[in-house]
Every structure is written in C-alpha cells, then in structure tokens.
Protein backbone atom coordinates (compact mmCIF):
# COMPACT_ATOMS: atom_id res chain seq x y z
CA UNK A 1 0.00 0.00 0.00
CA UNK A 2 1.50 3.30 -1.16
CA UNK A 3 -0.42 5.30 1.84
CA UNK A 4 -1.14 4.58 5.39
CA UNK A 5 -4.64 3.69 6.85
CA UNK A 6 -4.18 7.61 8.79
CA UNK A 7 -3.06 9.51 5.20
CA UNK A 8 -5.91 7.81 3.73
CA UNK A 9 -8.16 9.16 5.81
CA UNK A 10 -6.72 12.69 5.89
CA UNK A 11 -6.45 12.79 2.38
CA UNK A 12 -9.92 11.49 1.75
CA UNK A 13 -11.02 14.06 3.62
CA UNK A 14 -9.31 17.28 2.14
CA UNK A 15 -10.07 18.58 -0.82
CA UNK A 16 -7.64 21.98 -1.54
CA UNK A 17 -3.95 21.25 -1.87
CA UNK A 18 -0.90 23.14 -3.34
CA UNK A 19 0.92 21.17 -6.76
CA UNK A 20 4.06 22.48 -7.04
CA UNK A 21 5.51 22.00 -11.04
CA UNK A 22 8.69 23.35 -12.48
CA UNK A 23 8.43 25.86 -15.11
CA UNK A 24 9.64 26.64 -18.40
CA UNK A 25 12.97 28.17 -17.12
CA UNK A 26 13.25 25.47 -14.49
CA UNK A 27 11.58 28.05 -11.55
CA UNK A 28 9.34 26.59 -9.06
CA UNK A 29 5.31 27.20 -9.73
CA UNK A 30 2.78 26.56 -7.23
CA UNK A 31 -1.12 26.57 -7.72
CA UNK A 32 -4.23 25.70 -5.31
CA UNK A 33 -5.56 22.62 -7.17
CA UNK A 34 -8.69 20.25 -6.01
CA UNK A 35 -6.93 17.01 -4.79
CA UNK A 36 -8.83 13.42 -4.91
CA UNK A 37 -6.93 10.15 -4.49
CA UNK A 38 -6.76 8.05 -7.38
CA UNK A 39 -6.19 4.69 -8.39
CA UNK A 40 -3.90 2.39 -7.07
CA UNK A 41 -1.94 4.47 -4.63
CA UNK A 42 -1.88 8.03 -6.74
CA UNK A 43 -2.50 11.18 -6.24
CA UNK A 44 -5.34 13.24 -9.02
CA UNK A 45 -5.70 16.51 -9.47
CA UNK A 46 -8.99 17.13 -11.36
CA UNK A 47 -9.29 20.59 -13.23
CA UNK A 48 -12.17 23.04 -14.91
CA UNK A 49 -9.47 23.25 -17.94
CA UNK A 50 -6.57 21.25 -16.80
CA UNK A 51 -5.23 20.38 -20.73
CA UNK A 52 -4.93 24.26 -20.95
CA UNK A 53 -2.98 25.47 -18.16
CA UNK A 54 0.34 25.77 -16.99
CA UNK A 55 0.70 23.53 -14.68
CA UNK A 56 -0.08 20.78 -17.61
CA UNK A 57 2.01 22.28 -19.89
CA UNK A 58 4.84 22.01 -17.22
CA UNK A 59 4.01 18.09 -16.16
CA UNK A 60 4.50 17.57 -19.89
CA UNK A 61 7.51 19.16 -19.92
CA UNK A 62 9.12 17.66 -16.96
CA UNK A 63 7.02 15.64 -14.99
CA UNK A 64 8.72 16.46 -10.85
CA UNK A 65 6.39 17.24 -8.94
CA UNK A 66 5.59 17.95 -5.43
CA UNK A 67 1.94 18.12 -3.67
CA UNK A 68 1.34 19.23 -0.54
CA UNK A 69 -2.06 18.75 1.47
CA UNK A 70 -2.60 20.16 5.43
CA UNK A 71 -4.36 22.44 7.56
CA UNK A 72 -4.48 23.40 11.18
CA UNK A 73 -6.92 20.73 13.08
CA UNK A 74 -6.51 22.87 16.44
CA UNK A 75 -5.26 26.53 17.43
CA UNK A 76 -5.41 25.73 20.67
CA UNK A 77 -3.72 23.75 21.67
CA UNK A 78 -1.98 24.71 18.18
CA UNK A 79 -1.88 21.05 15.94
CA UNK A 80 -1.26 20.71 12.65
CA UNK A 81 -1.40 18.25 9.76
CA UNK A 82 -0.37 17.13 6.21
CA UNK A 83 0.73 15.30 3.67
CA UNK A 84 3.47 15.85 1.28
CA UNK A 85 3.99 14.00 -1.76
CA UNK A 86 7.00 13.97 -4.44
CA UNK A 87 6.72 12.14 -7.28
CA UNK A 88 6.40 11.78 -10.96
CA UNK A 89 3.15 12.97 -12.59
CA UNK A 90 1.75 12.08 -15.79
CA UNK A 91 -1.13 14.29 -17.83
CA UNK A 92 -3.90 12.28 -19.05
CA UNK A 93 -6.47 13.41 -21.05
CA UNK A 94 -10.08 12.67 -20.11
CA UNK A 95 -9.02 10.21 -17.46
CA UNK A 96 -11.18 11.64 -14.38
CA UNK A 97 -14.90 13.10 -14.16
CA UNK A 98 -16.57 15.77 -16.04
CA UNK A 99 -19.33 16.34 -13.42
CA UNK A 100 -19.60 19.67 -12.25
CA UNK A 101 -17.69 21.55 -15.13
CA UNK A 102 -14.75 19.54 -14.84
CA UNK A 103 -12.87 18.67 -18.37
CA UNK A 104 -12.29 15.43 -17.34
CA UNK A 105 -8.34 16.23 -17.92
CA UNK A 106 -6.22 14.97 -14.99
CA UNK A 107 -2.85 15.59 -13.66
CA UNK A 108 -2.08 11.60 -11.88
CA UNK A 109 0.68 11.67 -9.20
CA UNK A 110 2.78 8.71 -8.13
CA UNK A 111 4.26 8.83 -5.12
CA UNK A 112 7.81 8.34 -5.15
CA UNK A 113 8.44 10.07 -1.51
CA UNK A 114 5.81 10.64 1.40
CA UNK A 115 6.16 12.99 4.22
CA UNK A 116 3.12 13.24 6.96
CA UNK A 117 2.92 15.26 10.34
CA UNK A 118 0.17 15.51 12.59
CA UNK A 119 -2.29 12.54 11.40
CA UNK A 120 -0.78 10.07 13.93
CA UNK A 121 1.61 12.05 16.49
CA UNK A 122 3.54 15.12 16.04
CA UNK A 123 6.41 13.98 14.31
CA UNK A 124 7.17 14.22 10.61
CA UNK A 125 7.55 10.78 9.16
CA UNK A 126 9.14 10.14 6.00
CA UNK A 127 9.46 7.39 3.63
CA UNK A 128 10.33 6.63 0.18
CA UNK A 129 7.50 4.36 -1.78
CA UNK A 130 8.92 1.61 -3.97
C-alpha cells in the first residue's frame, strides 16, 4: 500500500492542496488545485481546464512534482497536519470526471516520496515508496 490507513483518511477528507511543477525556465510554480486520491496508490488533481494550463504544460515538460495537502486541526492547543507528496506525474487526457464543469483532464501523481505530520503524532515521518 502506497499510503497509510491515517493519510488515507486525511487525504480522503481534504479537498484543496498546493501542486508544485517546475516551469519553463526550471523556476518553481505553485497553484491551489482540487486534490482526490486516485487509483492504485496516486495522487489526481482534477481541473475546470486542466489540458490548458500551466501547470499541464509544465508536467509535460518535466514531470517532478511535489503536492502538498494540510491544515491546522486545532489553534489551541496549536496542531497541525499534512501530507506531502514527491513524485512523478503524468497528464492524461479525459481520465477523471466531467461532473460539475470539470474537463475530465487529470494531472495523476505517483508517489515516489511521502512525508506526513500531525495525522498520527507530532512527528514528521518520511518514507520513500517503492
């Protein structure tokens, strides 16, 4: 299993994450994208006009890629949470839903590294995915 029982969980119940692609001079480029897991152990991220942004344009230029999901589940006492993945991504064309206005375009991450805080203690945890 590429995720935990706990990052399951979180991630099935967040919805707002931050993709981070590289760009066409190599610079870092982050975006608020809708995040759903996705078949067998990968990450989606489901767009209104996926094939025509950047962000697609970069994943088919150079397909590194980090995600990160979290939030703050308490200010007081202050906890937080998340899960970061790095990986490889792949853009596939009318792979995920078109409900809603979506284009059905989808940005699929594998995991290839998986950080998590916060979902079972406070400690960051950190593993690489075979």
């Amino acid at each position: 299993m590429t995720f935990s029982e706990r990052e399951v969980e979180y991630l099935g119940s967040q919805r707002l994450g931050r993709l981070c692609t590289l760009g066409p001079r190599g610079e870092p480029q982050a975006r608020p994208v809708g995040v759903h897991l996705g078949p067998g152990g990968t990450i989606d991220v489901h767009g209104y006009d996926n094939a025509r942004s950047q962000k697609w344009r970069n994943v088919l230029r150079d397909p590194r890629v980090t995600i990160v999901v979290d939030d703050i589940a308490s200010r007081a006492p202050w906890r937080v949470r998340g899960v970061e993945v790095r990986g490889e991504a792949e853009a596939l064309l009318g792979a995920g839903p078109t409900d809603g206005g979506l284009s059905g375009d989808v940005i699929r991450i594998r995991p290839e590294r998986i950080l998590s805080w916060g979902l079972d203690t406070d400690r960051l945890t950190a593993r690489d995915v075979a």
